[in-house]
N, C-alpha and C. Protein backbone atom coordinates (compact mmCIF):
# COMPACT_ATOMS: atom_id res chain seq x y z
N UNK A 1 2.29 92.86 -54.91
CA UNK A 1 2.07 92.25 -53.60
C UNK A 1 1.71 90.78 -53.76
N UNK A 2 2.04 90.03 -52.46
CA UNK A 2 2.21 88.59 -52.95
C UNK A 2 0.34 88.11 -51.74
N UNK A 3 -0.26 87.59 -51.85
CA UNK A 3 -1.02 87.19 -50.60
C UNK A 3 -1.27 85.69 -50.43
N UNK A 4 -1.40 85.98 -49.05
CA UNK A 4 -1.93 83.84 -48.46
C UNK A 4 -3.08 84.63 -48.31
N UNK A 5 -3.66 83.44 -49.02
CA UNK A 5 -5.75 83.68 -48.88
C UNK A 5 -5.44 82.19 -47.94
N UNK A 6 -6.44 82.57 -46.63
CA UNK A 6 -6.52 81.14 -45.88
C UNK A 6 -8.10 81.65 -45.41
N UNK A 7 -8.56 80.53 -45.31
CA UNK A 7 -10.50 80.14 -44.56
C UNK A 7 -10.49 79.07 -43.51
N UNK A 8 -11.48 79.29 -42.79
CA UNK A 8 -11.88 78.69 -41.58
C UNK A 8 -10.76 77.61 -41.53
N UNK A 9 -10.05 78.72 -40.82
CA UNK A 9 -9.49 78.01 -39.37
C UNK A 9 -9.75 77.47 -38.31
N UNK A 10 -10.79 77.70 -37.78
CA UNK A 10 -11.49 77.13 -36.92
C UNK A 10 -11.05 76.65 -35.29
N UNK A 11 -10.30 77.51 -35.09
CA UNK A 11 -9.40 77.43 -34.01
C UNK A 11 -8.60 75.98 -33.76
N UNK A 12 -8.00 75.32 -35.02
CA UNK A 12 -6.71 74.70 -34.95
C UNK A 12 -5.14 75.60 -35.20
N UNK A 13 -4.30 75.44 -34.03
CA UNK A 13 -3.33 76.17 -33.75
C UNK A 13 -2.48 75.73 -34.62
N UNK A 14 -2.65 74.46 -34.35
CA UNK A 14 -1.70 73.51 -35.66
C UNK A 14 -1.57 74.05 -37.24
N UNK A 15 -2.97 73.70 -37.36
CA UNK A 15 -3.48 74.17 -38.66
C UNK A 15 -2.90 75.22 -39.18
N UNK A 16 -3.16 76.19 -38.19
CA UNK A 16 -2.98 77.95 -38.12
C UNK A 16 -1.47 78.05 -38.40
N UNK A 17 -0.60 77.39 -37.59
CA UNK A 17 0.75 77.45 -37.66
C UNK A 17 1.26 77.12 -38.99
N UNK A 18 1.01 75.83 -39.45
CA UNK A 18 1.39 75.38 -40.99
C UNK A 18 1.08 76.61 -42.27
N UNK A 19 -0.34 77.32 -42.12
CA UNK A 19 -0.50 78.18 -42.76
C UNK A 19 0.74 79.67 -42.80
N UNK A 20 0.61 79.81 -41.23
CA UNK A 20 1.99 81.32 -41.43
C UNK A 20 3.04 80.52 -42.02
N UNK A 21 3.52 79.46 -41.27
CA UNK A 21 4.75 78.97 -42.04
C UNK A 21 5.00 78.68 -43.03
N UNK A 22 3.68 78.47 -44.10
CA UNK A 22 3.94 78.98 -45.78
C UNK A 22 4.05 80.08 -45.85
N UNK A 23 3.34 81.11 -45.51
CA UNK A 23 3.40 83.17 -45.54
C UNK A 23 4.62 83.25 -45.75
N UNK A 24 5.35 82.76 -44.83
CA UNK A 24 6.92 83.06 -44.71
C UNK A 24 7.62 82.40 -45.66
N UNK A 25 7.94 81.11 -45.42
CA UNK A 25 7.97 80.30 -46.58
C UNK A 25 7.86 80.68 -48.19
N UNK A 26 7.01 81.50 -48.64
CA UNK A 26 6.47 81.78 -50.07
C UNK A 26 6.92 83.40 -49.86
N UNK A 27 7.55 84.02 -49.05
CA UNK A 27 7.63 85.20 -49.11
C UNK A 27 6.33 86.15 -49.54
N UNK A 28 5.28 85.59 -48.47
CA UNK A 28 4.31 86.55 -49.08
C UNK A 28 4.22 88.21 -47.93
N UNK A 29 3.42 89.19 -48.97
CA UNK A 29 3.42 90.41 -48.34
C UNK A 29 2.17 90.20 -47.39
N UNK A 30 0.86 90.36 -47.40
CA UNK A 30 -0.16 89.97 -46.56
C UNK A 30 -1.03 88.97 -46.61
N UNK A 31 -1.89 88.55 -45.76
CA UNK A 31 -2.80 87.72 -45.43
C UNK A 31 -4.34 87.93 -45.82
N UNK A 32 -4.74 87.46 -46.71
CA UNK A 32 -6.45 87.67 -47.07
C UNK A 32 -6.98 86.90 -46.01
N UNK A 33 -7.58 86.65 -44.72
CA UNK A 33 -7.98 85.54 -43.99
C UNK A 33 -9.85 85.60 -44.26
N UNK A 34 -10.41 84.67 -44.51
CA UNK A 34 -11.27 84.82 -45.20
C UNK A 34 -12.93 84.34 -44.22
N UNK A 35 -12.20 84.18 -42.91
CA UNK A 35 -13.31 83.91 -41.18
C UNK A 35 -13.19 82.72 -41.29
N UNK A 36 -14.32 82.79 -40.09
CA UNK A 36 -14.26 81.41 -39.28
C UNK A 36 -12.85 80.92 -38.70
N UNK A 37 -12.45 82.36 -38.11
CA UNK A 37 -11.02 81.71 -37.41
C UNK A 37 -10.96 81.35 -36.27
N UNK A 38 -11.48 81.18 -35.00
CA UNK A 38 -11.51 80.82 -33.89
C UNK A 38 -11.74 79.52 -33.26
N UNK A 39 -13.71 80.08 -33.61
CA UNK A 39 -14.49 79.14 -33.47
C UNK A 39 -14.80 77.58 -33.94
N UNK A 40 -14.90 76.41 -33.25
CA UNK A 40 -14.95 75.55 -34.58
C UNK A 40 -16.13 75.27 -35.18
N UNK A 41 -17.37 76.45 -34.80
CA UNK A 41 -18.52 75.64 -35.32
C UNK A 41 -19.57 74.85 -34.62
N UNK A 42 -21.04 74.89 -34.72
CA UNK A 42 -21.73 73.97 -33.73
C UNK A 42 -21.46 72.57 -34.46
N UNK A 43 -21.58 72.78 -35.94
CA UNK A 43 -21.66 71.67 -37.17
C UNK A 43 -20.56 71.15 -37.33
N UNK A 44 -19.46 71.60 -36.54
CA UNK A 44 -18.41 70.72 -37.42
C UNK A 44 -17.81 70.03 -35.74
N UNK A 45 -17.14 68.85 -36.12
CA UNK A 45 -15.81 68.30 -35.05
C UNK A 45 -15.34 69.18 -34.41
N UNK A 46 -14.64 69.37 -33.17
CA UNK A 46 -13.53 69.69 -32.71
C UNK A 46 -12.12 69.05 -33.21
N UNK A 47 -11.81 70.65 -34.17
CA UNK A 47 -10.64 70.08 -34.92
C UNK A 47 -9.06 69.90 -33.80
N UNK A 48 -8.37 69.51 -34.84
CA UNK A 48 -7.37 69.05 -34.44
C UNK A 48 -6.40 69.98 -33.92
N UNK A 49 -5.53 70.23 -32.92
CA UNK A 49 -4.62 71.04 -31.97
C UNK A 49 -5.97 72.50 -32.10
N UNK A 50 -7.56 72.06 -31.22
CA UNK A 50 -8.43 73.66 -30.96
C UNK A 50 -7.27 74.00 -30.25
N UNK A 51 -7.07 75.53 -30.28
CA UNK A 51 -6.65 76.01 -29.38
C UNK A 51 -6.86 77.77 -29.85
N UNK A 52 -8.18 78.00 -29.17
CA UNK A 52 -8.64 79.57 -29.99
C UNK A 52 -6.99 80.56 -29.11
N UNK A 53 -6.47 80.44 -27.74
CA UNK A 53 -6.02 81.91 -27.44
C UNK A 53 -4.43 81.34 -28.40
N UNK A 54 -4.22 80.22 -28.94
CA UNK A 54 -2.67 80.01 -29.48
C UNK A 54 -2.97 80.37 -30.53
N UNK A 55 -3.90 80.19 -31.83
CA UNK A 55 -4.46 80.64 -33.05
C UNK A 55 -4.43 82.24 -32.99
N UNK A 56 -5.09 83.10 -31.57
CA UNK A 56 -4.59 84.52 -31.72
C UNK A 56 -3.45 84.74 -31.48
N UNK A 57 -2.62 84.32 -30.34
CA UNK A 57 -1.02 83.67 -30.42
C UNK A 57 -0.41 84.31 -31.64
N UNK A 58 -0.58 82.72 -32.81
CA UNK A 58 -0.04 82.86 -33.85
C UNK A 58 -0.35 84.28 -35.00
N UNK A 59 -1.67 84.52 -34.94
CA UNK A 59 -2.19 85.48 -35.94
C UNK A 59 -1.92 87.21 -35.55
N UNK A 60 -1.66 87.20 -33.74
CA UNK A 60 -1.65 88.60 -33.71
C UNK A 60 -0.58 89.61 -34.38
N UNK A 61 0.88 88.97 -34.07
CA UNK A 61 2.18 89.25 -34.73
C UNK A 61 1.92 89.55 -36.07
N UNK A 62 0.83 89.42 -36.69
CA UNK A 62 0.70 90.00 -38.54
C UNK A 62 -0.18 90.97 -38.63
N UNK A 63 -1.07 91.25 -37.21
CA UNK A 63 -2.10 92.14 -36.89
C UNK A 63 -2.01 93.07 -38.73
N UNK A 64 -0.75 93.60 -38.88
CA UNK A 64 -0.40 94.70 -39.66
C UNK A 64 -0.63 94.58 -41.03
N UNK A 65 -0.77 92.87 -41.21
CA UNK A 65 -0.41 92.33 -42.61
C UNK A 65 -1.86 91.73 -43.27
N UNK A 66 -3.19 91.71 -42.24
CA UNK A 66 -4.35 90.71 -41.97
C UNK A 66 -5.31 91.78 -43.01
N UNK A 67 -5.62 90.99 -43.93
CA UNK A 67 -7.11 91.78 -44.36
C UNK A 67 -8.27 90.81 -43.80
N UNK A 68 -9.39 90.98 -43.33
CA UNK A 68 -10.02 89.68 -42.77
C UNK A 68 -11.66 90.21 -42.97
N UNK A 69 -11.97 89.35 -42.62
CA UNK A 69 -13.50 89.34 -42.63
C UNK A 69 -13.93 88.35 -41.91
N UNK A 70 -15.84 88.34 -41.58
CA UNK A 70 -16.64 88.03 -40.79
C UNK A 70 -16.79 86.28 -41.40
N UNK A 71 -16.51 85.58 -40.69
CA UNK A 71 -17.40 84.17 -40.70
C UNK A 71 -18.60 83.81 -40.18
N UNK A 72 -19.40 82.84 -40.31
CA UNK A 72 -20.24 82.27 -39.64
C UNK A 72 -20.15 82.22 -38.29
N UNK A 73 -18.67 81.88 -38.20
CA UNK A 73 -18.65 81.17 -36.80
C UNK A 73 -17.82 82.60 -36.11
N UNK A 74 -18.00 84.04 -36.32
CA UNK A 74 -17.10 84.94 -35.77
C UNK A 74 -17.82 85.29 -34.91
N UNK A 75 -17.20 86.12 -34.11
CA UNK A 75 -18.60 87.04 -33.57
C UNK A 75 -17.77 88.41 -32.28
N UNK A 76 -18.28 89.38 -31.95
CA UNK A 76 -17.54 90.38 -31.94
C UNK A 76 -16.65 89.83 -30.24
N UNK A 77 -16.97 88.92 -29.54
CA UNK A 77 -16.01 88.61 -28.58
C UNK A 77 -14.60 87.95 -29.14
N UNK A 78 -14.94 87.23 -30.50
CA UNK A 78 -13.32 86.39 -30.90
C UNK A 78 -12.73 88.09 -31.06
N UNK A 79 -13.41 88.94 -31.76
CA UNK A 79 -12.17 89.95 -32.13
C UNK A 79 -11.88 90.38 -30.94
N UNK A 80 -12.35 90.68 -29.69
CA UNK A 80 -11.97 91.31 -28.86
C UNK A 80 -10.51 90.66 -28.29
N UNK A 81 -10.00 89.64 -28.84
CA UNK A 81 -8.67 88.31 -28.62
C UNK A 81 -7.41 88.99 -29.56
N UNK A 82 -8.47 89.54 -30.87
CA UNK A 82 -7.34 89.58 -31.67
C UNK A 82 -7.47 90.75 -32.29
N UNK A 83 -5.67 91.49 -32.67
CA UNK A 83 -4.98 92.71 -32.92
C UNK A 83 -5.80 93.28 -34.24
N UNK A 84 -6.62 92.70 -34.77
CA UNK A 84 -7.11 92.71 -36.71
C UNK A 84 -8.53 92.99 -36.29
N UNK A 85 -8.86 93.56 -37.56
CA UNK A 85 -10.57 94.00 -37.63
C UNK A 85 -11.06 92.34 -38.00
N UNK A 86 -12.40 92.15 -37.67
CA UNK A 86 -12.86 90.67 -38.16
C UNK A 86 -14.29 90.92 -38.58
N UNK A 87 -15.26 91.87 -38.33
CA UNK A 87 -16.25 91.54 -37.76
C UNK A 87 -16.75 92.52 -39.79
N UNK A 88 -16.07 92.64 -40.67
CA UNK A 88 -16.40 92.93 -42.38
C UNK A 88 -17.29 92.05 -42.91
N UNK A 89 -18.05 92.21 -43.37
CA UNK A 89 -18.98 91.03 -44.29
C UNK A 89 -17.76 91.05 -45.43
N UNK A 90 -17.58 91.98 -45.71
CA UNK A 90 -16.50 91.80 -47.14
C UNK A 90 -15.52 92.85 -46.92
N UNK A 91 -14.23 92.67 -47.56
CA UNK A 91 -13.37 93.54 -48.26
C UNK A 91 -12.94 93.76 -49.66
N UNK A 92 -12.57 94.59 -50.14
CA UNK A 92 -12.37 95.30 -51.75
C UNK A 92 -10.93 95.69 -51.42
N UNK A 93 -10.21 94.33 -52.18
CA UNK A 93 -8.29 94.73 -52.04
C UNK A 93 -8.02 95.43 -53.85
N UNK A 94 -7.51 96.30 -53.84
CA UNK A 94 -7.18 96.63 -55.56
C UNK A 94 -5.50 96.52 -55.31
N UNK A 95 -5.20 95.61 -56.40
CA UNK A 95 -3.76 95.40 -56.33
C UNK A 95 -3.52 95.54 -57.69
N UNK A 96 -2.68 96.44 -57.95
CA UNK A 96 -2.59 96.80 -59.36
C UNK A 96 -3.65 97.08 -60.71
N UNK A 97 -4.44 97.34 -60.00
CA UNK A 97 -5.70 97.81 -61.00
C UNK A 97 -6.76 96.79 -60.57
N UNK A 98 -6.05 95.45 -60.15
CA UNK A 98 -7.47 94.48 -60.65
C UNK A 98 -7.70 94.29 -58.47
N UNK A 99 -9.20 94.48 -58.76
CA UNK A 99 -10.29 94.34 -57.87
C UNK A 99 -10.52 92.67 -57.44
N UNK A 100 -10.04 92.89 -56.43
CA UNK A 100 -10.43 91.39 -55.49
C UNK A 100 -11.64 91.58 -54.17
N UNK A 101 -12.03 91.23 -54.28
CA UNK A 101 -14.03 91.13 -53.44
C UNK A 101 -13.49 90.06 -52.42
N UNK A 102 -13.33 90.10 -51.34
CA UNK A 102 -12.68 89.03 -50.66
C UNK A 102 -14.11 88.74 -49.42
N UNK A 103 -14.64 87.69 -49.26
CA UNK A 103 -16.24 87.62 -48.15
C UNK A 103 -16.00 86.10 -47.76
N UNK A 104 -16.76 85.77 -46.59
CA UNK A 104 -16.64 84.58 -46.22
C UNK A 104 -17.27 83.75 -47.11
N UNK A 105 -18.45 83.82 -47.58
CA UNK A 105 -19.49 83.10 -48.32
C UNK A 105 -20.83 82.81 -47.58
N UNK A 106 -21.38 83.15 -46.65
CA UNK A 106 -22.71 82.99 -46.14
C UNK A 106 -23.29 84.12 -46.13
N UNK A 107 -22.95 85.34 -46.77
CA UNK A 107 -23.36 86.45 -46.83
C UNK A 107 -23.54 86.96 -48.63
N UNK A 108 -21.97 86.83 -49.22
CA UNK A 108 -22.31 86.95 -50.42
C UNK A 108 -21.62 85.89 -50.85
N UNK A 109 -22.30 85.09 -52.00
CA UNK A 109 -21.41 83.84 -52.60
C UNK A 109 -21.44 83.87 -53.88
N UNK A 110 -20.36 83.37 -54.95
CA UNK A 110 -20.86 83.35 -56.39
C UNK A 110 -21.65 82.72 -57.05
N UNK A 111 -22.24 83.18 -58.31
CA UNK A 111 -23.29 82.34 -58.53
C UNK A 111 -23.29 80.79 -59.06
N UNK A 112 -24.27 80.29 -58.82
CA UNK A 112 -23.92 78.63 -59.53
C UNK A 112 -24.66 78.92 -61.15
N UNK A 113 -23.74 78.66 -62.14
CA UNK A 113 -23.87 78.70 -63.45
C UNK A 113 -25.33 78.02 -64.09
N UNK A 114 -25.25 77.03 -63.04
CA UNK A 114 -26.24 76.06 -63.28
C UNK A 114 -27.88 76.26 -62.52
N UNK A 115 -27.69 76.66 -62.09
CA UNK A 115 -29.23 77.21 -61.16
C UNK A 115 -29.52 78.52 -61.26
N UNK A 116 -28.17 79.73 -61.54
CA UNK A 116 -28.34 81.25 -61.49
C UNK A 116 -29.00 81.64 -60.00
N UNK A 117 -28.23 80.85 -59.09
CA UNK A 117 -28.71 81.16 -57.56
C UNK A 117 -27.63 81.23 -56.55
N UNK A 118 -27.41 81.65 -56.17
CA UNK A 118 -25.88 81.87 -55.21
C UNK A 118 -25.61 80.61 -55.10
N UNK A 119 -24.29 80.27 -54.70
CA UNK A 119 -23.79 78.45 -54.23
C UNK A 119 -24.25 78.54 -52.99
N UNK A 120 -24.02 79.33 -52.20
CA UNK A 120 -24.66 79.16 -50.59
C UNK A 120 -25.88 79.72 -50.55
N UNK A 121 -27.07 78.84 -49.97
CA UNK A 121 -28.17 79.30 -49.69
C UNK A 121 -28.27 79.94 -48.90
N UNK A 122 -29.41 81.46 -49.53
CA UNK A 122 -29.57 82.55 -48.02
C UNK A 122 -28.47 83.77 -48.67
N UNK A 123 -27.37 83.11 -49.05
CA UNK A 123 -26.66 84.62 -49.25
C UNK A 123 -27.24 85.21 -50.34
N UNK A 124 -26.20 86.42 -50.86
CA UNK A 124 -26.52 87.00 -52.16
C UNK A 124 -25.47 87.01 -53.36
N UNK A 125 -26.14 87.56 -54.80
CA UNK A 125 -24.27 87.23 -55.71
C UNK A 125 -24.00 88.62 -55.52
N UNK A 126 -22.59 88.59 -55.66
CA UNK A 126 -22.05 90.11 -55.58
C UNK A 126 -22.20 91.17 -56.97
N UNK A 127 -23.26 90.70 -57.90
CA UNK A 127 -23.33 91.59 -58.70
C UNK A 127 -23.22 93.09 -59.01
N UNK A 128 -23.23 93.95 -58.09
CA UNK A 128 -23.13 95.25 -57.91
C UNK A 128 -21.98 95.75 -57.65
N UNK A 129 -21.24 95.14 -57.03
CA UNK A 129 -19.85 94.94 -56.11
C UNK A 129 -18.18 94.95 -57.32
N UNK A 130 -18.86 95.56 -58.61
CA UNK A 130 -17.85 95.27 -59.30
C UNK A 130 -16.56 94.96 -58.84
N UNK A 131 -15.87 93.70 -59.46
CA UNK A 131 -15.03 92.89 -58.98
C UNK A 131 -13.86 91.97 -60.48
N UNK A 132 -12.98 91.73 -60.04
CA UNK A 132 -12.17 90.84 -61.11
C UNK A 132 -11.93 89.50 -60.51
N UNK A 133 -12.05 89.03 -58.93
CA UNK A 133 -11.23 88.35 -58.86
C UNK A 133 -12.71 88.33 -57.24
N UNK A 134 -12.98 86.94 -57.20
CA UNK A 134 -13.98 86.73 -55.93
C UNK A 134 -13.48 85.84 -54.98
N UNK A 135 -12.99 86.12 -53.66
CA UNK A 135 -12.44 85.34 -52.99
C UNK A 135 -13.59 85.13 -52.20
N UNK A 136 -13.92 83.49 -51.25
CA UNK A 136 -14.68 83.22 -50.94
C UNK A 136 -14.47 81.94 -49.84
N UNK A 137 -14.76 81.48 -48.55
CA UNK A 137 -14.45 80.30 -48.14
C UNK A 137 -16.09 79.56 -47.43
N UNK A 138 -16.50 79.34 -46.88
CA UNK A 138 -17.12 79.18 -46.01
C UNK A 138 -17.70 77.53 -46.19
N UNK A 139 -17.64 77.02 -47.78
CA UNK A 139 -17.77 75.26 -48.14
C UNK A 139 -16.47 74.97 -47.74
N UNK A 140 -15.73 75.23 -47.01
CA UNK A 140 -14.65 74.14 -47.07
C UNK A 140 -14.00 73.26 -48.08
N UNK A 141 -14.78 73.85 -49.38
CA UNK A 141 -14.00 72.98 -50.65
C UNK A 141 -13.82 73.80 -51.37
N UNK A 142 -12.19 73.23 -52.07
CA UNK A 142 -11.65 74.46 -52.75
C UNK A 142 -12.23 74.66 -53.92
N UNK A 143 -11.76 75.77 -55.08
CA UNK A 143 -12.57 76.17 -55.85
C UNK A 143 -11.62 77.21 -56.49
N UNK A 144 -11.40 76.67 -57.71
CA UNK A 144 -10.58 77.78 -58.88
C UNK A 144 -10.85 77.98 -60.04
N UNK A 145 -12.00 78.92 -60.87
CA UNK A 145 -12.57 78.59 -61.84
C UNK A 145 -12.70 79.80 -62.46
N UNK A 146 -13.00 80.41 -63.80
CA UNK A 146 -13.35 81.23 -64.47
C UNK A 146 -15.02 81.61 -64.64
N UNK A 147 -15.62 82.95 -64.29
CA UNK A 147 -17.19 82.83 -64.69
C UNK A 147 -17.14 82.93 -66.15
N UNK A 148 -18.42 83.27 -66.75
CA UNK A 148 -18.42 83.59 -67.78
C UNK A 148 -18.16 85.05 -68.71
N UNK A 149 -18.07 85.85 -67.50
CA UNK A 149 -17.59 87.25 -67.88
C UNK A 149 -15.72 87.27 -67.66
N UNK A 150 -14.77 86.14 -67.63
CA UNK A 150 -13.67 85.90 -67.59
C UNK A 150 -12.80 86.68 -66.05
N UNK A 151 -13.92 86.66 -65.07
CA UNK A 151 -13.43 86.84 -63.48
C UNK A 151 -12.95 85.40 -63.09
N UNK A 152 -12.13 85.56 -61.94
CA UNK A 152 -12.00 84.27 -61.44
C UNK A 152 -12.50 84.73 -60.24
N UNK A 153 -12.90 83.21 -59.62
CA UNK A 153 -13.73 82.75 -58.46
C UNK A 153 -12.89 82.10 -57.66
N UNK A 154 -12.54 82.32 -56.71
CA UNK A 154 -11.29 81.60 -55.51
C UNK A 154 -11.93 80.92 -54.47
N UNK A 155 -12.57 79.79 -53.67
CA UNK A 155 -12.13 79.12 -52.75
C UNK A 155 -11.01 78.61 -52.37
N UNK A 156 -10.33 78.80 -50.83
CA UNK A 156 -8.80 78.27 -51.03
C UNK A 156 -9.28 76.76 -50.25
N UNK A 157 -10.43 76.94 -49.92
CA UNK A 157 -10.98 75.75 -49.05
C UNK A 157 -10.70 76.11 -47.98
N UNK A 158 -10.21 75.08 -46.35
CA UNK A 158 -10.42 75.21 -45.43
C UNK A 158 -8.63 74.62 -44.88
N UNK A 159 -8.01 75.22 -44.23
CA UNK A 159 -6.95 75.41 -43.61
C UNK A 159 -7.31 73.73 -42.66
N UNK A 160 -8.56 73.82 -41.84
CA UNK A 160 -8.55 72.94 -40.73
C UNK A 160 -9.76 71.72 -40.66
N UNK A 161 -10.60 71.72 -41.44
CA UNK A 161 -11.65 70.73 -41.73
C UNK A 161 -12.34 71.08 -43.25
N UNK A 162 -11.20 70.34 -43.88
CA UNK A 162 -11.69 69.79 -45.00
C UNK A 162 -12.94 69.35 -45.79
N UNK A 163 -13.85 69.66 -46.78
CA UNK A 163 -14.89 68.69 -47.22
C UNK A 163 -14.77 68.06 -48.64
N UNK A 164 -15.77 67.52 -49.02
CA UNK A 164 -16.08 66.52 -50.09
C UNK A 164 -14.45 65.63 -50.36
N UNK A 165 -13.25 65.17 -49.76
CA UNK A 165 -12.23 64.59 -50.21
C UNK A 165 -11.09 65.50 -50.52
N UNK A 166 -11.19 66.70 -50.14
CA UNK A 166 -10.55 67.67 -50.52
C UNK A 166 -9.50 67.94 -49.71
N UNK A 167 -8.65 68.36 -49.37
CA UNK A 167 -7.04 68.40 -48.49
C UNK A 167 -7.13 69.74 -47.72
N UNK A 168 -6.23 69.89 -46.52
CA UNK A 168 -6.36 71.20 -45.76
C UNK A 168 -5.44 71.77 -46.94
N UNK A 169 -5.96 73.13 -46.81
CA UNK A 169 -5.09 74.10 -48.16
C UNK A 169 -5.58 75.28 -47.85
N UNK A 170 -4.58 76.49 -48.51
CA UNK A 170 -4.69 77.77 -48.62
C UNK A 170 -5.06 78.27 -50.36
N UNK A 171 -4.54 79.57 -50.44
CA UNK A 171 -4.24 79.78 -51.94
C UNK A 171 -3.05 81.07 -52.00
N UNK A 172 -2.54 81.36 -52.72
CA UNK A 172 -2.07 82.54 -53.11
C UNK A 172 -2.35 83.45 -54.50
N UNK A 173 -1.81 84.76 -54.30
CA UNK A 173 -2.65 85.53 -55.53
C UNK A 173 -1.18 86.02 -55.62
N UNK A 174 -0.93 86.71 -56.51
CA UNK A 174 0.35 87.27 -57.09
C UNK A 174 0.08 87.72 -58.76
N UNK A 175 0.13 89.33 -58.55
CA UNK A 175 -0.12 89.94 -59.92
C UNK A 175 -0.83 88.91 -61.17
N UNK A 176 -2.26 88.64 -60.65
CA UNK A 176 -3.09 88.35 -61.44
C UNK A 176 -3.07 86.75 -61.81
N UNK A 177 -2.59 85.93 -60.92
CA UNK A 177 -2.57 84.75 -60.54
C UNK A 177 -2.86 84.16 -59.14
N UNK A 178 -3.82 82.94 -59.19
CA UNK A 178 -3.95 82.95 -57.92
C UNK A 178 -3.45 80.95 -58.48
N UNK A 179 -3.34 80.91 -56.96
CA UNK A 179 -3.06 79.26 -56.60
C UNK A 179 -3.45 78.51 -55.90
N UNK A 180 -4.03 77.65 -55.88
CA UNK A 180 -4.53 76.88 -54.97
C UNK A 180 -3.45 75.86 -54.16
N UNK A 181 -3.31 75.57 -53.21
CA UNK A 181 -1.89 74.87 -52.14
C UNK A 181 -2.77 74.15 -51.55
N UNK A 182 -2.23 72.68 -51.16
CA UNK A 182 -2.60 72.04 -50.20
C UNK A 182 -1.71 73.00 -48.92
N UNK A 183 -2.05 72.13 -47.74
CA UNK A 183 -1.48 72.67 -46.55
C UNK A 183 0.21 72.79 -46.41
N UNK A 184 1.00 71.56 -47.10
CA UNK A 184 1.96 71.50 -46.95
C UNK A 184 2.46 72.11 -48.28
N UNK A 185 1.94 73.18 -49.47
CA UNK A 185 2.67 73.65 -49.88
C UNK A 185 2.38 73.34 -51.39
N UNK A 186 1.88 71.79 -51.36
CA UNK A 186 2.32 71.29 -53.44
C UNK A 186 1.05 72.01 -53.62
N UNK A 187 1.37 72.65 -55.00
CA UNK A 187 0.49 73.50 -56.22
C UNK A 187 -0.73 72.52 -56.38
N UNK A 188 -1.99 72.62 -56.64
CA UNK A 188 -3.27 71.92 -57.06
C UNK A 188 -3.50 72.46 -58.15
N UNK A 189 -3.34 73.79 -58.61
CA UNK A 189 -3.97 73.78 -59.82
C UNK A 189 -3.91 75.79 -60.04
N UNK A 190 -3.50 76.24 -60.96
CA UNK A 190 -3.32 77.62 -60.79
C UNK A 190 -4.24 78.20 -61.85
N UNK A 191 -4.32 79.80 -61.98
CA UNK A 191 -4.80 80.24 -62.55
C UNK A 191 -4.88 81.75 -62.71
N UNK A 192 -4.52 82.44 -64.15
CA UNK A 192 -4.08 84.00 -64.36
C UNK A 192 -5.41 84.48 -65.20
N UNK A 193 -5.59 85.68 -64.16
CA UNK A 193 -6.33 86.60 -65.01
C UNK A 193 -6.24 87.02 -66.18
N UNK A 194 -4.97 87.09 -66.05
CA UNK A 194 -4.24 87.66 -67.77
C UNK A 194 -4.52 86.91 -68.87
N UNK A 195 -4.40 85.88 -68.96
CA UNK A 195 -4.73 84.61 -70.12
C UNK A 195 -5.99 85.01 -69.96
N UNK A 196 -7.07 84.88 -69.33
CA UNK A 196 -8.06 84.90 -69.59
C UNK A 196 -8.87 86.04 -70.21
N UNK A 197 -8.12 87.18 -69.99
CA UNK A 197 -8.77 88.58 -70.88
C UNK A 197 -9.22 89.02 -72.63
């Protein structure tokens, strides 16, 4: 199975649109959507083309294809808009043996190497949650890295408001590779489970 991992969307339609139109584009099988799809946030701008009922618009037609989970900014009236469950702190996708932990990040986040304290303050690490592969959005900055037990750690970043200099982007996973994409598609930087075992 092929997947688009996308994060806070934030109810840009625009945004939202460029994202399916890679899905298709890349021939992928489903959608990891990783929250914060509606809403834009008390903290952030009103992003660019808001448009929460065109964003369900665009997203309902995959209803079938959506693994999703809870954002910050979700809350059980956006799902009542849209065809997909939203309201998961986490999901557990197994695609060919290997275990993907897929969460927004304000609930559970990975740990920082350097402090041994979650990256987001307040959440928790998913230590218990055995996992190969940690998908995560909720910094808006992307993130493709190996821990020290040879898991990888996925931010795809943020589809619609960007941080630290970083580009709107998704990611994809494909039998034990994942990728990081800007919005329009060019590769940033990849990375296989397999090499790393």
């Amino acid at each position: 199975m092929k997947y688009l991992i996308i994060s806070d969307i934030h109810g840009s339609a625009s945004c939202c649109d460029k994202a399916i139109n890679q899905f298709e584009k890349l021939g992928c099988d489903m959608i990891i959507c990783l929250g914060d799809v509606l809403y834009h946030g008390a903290r952030n701008p009103l992003p660019e083309g808001y448009d929460n009922p065109s964003v369900a618009d665009i997203l309902n037609p995959y209803a079938d294809k959506m693994i999703c989970c809870r954002g910050n900014c979700d809350c059980e009236v956006c799902e009542m808009v849209l065809d997909f469950p939203l309201m998961q702190d986490y999901n557990m996708i197994v695609d060919g043996g290997i275990r993907m932990l897929a969460t927004h990040g304000h609930v559970i986040s990975p740990i920082n190497p350097k402090t041994d304290a979650p990256v987001v303050p307040g959440s928790r690490a998913p230590h218990k949650l055995g996992w190969d592969i940690l998908l995560y959005g909720h910094t808006h900055i992307p993130v493709l890295m190996q821990d020290d037990k040879g898991r990888i750690i996925c931010n795809p970043g943020s589809t619609t408001l960007p941080k630290n200099g970083s580009e709107k982007g998704f990611a994809v996973y494909e039998n034990g590779t994942i990728a990081l994409h800007t919005l329009d598609g060019a590769i940033i930087k990849e990375l296989s489970l397999r090499k790393l075992q």
